[in-house]
Protein backbone atom coordinates (compact mmCIF):
# COMPACT_ATOMS: atom_id res chain seq x y z
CA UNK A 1 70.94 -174.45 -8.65
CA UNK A 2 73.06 -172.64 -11.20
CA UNK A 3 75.39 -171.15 -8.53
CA UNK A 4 76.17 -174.70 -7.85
CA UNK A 5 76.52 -176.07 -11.25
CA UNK A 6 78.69 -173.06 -12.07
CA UNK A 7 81.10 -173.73 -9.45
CA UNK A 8 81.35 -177.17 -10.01
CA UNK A 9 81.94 -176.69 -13.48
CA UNK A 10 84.72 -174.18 -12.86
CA UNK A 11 86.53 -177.22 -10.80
CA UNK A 12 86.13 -179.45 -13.62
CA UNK A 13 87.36 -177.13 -16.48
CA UNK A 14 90.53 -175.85 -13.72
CA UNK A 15 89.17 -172.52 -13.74
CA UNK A 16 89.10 -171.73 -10.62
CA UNK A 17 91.88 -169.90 -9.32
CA UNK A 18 91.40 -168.68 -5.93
CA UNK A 19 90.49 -171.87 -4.53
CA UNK A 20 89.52 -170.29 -0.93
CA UNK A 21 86.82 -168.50 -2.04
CA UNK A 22 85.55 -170.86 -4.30
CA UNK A 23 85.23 -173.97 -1.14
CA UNK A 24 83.42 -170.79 0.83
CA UNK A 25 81.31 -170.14 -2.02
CA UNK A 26 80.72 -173.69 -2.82
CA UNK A 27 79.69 -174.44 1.12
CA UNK A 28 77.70 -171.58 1.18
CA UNK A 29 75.78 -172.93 -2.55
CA UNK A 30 74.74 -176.04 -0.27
CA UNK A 31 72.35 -173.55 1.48
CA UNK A 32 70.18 -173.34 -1.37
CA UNK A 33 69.36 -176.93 -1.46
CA UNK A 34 67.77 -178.83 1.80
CA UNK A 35 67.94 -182.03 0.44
CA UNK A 36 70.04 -184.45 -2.01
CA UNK A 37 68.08 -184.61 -5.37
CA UNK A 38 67.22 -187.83 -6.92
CA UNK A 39 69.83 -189.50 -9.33
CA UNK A 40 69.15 -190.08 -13.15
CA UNK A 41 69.84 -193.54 -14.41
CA UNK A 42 72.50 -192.41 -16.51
CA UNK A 43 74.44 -190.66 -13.72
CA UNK A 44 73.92 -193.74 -11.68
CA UNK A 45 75.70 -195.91 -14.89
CA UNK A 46 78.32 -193.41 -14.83
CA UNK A 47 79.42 -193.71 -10.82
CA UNK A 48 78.98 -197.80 -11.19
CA UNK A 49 81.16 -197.35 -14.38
CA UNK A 50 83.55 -195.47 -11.93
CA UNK A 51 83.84 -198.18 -9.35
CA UNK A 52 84.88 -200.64 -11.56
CA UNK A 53 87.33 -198.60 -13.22
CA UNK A 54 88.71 -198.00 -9.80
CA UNK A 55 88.64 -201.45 -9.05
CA UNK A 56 90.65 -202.48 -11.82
CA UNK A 57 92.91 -199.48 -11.59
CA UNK A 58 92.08 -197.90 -14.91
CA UNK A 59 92.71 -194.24 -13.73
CA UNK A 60 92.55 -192.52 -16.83
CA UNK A 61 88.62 -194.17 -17.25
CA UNK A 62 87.87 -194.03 -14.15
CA UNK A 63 88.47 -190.19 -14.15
CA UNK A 64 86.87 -189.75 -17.49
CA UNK A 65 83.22 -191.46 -16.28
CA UNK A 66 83.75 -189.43 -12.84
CA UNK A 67 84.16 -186.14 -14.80
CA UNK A 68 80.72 -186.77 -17.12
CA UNK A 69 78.68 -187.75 -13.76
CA UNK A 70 80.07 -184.19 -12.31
CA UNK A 71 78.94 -182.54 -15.58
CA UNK A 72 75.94 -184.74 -16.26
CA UNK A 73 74.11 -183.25 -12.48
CA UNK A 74 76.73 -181.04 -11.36
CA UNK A 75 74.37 -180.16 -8.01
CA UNK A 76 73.98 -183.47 -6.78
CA UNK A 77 74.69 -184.04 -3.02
CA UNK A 78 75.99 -187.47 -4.19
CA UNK A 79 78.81 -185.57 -6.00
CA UNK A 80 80.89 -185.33 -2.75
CA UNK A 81 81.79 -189.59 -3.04
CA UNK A 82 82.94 -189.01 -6.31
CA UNK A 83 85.05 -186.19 -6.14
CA UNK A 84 86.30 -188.59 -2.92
CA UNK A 85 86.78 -191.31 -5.94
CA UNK A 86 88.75 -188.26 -8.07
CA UNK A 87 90.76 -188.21 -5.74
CA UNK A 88 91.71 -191.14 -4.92
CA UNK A 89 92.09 -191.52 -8.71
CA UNK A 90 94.55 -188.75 -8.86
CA UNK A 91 96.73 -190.37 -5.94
CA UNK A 92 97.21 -193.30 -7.76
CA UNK A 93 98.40 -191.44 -10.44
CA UNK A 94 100.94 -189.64 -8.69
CA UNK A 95 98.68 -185.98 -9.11
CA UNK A 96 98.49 -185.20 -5.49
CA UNK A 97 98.22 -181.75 -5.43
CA UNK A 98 95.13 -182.27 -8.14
CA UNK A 99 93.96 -184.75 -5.52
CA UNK A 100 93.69 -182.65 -2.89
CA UNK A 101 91.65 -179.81 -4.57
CA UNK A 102 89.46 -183.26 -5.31
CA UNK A 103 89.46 -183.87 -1.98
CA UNK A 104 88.61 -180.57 -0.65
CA UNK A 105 85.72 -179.92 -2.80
CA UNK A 106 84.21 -183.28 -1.48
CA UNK A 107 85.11 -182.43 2.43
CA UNK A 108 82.86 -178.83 1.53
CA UNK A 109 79.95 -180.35 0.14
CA UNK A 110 80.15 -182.94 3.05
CA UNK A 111 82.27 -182.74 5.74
CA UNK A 112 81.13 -184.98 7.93
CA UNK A 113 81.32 -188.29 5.35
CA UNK A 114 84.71 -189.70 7.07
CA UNK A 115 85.43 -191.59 4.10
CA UNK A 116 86.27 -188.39 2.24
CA UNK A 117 88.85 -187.75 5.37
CA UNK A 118 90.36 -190.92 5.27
CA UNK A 119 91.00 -190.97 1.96
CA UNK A 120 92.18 -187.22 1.91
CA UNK A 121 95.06 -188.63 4.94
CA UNK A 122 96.04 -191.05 2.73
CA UNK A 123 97.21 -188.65 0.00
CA UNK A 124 98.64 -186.60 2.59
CA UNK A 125 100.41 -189.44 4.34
CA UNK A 126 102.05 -189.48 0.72
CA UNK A 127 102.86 -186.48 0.62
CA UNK A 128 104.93 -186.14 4.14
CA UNK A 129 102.25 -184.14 5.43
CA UNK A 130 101.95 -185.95 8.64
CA UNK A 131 100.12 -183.64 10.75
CA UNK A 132 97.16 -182.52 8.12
CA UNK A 133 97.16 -186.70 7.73
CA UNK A 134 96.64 -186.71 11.57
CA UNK A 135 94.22 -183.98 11.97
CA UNK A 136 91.70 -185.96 8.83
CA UNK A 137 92.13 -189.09 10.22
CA UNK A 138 91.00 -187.67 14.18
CA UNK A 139 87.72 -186.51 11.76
CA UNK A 140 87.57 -189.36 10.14
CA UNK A 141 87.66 -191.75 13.94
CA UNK A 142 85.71 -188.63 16.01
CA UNK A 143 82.56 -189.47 13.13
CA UNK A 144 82.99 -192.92 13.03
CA UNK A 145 85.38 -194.23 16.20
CA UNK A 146 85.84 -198.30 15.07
CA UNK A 147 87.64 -197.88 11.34
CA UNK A 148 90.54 -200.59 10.75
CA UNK A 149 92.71 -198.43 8.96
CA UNK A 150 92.58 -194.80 10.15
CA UNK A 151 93.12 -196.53 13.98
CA UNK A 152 96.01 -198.16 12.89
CA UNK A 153 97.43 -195.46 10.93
CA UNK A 154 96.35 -192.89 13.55
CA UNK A 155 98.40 -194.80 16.35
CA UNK A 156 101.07 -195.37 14.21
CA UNK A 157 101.23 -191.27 13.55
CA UNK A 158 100.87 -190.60 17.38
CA UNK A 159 103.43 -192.86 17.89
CA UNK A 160 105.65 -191.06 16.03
CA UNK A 161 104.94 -188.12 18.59
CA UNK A 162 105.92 -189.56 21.17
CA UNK A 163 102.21 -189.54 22.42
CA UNK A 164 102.40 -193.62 23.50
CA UNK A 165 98.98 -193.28 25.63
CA UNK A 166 97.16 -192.28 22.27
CA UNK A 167 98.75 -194.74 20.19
CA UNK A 168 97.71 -197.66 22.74
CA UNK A 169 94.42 -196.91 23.05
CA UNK A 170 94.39 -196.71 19.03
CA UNK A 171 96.01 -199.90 18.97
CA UNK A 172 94.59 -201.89 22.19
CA UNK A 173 90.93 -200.80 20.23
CA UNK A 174 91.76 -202.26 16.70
CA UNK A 175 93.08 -205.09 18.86
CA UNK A 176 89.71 -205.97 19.94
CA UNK A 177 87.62 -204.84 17.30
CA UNK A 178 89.73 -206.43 14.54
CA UNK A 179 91.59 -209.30 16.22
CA UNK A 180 93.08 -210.66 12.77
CA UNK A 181 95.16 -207.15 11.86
CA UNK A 182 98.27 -207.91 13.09
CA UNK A 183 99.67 -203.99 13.08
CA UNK A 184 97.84 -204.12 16.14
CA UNK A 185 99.98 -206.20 18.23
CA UNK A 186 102.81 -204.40 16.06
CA UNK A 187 102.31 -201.33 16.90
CA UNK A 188 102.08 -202.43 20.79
CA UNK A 189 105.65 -204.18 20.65
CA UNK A 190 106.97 -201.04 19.04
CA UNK A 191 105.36 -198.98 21.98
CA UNK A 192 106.83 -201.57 24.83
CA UNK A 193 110.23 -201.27 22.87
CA UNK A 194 110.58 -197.69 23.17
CA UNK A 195 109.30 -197.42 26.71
CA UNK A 196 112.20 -200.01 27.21
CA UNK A 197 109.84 -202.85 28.02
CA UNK A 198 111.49 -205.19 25.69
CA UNK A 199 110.23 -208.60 27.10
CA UNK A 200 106.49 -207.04 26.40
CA UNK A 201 107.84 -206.16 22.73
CA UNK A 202 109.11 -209.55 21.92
CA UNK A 203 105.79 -211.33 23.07
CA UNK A 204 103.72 -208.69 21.01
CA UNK A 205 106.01 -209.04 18.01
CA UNK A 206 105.53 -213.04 18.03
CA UNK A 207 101.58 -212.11 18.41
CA UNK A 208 101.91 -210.01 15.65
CA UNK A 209 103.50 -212.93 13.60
CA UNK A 210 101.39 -215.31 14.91
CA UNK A 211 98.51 -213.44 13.04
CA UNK A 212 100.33 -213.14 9.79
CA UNK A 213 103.46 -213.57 9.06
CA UNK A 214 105.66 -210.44 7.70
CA UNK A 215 109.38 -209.28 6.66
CA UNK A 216 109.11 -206.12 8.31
CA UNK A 217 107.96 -207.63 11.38
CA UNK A 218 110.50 -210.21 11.46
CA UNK A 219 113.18 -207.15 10.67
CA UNK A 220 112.53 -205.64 13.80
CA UNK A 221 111.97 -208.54 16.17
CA UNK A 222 115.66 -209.99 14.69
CA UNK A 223 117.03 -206.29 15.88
CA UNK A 224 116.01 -206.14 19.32
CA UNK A 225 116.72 -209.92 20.11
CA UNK A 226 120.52 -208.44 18.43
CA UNK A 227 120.04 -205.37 20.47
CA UNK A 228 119.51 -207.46 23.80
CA UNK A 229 122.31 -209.60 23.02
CA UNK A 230 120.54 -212.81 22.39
CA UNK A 231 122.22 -214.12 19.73
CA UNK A 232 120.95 -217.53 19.21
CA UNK A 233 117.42 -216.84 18.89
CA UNK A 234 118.29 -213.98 16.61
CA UNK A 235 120.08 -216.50 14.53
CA UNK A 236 117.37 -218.99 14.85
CA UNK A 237 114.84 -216.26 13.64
CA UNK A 238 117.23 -215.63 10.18
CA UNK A 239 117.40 -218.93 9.77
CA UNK A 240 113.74 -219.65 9.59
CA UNK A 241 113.44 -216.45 7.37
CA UNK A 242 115.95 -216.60 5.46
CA UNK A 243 114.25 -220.29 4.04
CA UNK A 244 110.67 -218.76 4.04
CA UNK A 245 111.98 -215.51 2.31
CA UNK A 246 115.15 -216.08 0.12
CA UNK A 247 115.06 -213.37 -2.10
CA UNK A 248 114.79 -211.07 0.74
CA UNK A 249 118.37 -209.03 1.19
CA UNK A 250 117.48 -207.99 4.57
CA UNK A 251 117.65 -211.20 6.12
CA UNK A 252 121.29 -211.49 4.60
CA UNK A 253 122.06 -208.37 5.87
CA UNK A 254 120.91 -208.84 9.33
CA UNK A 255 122.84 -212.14 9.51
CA UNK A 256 125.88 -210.40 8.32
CA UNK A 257 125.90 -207.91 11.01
CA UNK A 258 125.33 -210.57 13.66
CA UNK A 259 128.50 -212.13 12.02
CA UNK A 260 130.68 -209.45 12.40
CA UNK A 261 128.87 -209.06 16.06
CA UNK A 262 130.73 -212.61 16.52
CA UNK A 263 133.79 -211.66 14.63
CA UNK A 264 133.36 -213.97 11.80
CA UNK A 265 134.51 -211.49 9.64
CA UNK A 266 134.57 -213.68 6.26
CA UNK A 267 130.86 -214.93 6.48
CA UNK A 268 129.80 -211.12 7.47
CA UNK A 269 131.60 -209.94 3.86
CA UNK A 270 130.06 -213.08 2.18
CA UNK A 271 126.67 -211.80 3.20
CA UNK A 272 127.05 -208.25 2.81
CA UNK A 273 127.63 -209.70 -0.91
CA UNK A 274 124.90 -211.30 -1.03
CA UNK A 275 122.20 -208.83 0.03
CA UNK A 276 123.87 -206.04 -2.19
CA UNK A 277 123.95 -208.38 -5.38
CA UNK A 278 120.11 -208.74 -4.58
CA UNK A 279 119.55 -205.28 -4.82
CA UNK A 280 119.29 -203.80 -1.34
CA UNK A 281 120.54 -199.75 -1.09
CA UNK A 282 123.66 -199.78 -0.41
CA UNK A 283 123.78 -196.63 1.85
CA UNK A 284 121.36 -199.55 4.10
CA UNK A 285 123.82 -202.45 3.86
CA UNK A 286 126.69 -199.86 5.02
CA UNK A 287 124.62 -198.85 8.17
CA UNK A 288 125.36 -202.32 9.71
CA UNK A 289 128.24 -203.35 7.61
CA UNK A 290 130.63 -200.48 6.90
CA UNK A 291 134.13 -200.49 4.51
């Protein structure tokens, strides 16, 4: 028992250094205990304290009340959800290098909870760290297979590798298990586009819609009906969008390009205008509407 306090102490206070051998000698501590102990009131007030902190995103409280739990039973199996909550904690704050070490800590005392791993691919999605974000989130999905986000995200990532089979199953799975997330159907119209099935990516982009009703999807359905050279139904999309979302620059943007598509060079300057004056990057607006 005080091996284990003593190393989670040293995570608390930041003193310890060599952070390998302290997750070996923290997994190692777990050998000395064969079951979770019993909570104290107090530490129980403490993690409920934390929650709602969370829930209200008050970092700087929530990480105080996480910090006395830790110190209050610092060998307490139960310790491995709330240095998952640290974490998360520290990602909101922008700290995602503390986050991880938060993160790590929790995945060594448990590392089979796939909440810990989902959480920990979140900070590294984040971070640009695509593959360690891939290789938590196959954890995260190989413990528990039927999770909304990490199958969404996952197929989204594989995606990304060009691994299309992966990413439909991912996506053909949330599909049924979750019928109202519309990334789903997203993520399948992205697939048929880039396998160059684009009548099987327009039908799963208005599915997607159907379910609930985005900018971004709109963005890319407007594009490949522009891409395919359907014109009117692009312009009947921005028309639609552009009354549903006015302040939206994109949809001025788009309708621009399909203006100078047409030649109607005036109305395409007139809405480049437009969507810079509400604020859209400019190195964007000159992608489809150059000097």
């Amino acid at each position: 028992m005080q091996l284990w306090a003593t190393l989670f102490r040293y995570f608390i206070m930041g003193n310890c250094r060599n952070r390998i051998a302290f997750f070996i000698a923290a997994s190692m501590a777990l050998s000395f205990f064969s079951e979770a102990e019993a909570s104290s009131p107090k530490y129980e007030a403490l993690a409920d304290s934390a929650d709602n902190y969370i829930r209200r995103e008050k970092w700087e409280e929530a990480e105080r009340v996480i910090i006395s739990a830790l110190k209050l039973e610092p060998g307490n199996f139960a310790n491995s959800l709330l240095f998952s909550n640290l974490g998360v904690v520290r990602t909101n704050q922008g700290r995602y290098d503390e986050a991880l070490e938060a993160f790590d800590l929790g995945v060594s005392v448990a590392p089979r909870a796939s909440v810990i791993r989902t959480n920990r691919a979140r900070t590294y999605l984040l971070m640009s760290r695509y593959d360690e974000a891939l290789e938590d989130l196959n954890v995260s999905l190989g413990i528990d297979s039927v999770q909304e986000w990490p199958l969404s995200m996952r197929g989204l990532l594989l995606m990304n590798k060009n691994d299309f089979e992966g990413a439909r199953k991912d996506f053909m799975l949330l599909a049924k298990k979750f019928p109202q997330n519309e990334s789903s159907m997203a993520g399948l119209a992205y697939i048929a586009e880039r396998e160059g099935k684009f009548e099987d990516a327009l039908r799963y982009f208005d599915e997607s819609l159907s379910i609930r009703d985005l900018p971004e999807t709109h963005y890319s359905s407007i594009l490949l009906k522009i891409r395919l050279d359907r014109y009117s139904e692009a312009s009947e999309e921005l028309r639609g969008c552009i009354s549903k979302y006015p302040e939206d620059a994109m949809f001025y943007l788009f309708r621009g390009y399909l203006h100078k598509l047409n030649y109607r060079n005036e109305e395409a300057a007139a809405d480049k205008k437009i969507a810079l004056d509400k604020g859209l990057d400019p190195q964007i607006v000159e992608q489809y509407l150059p000097r």
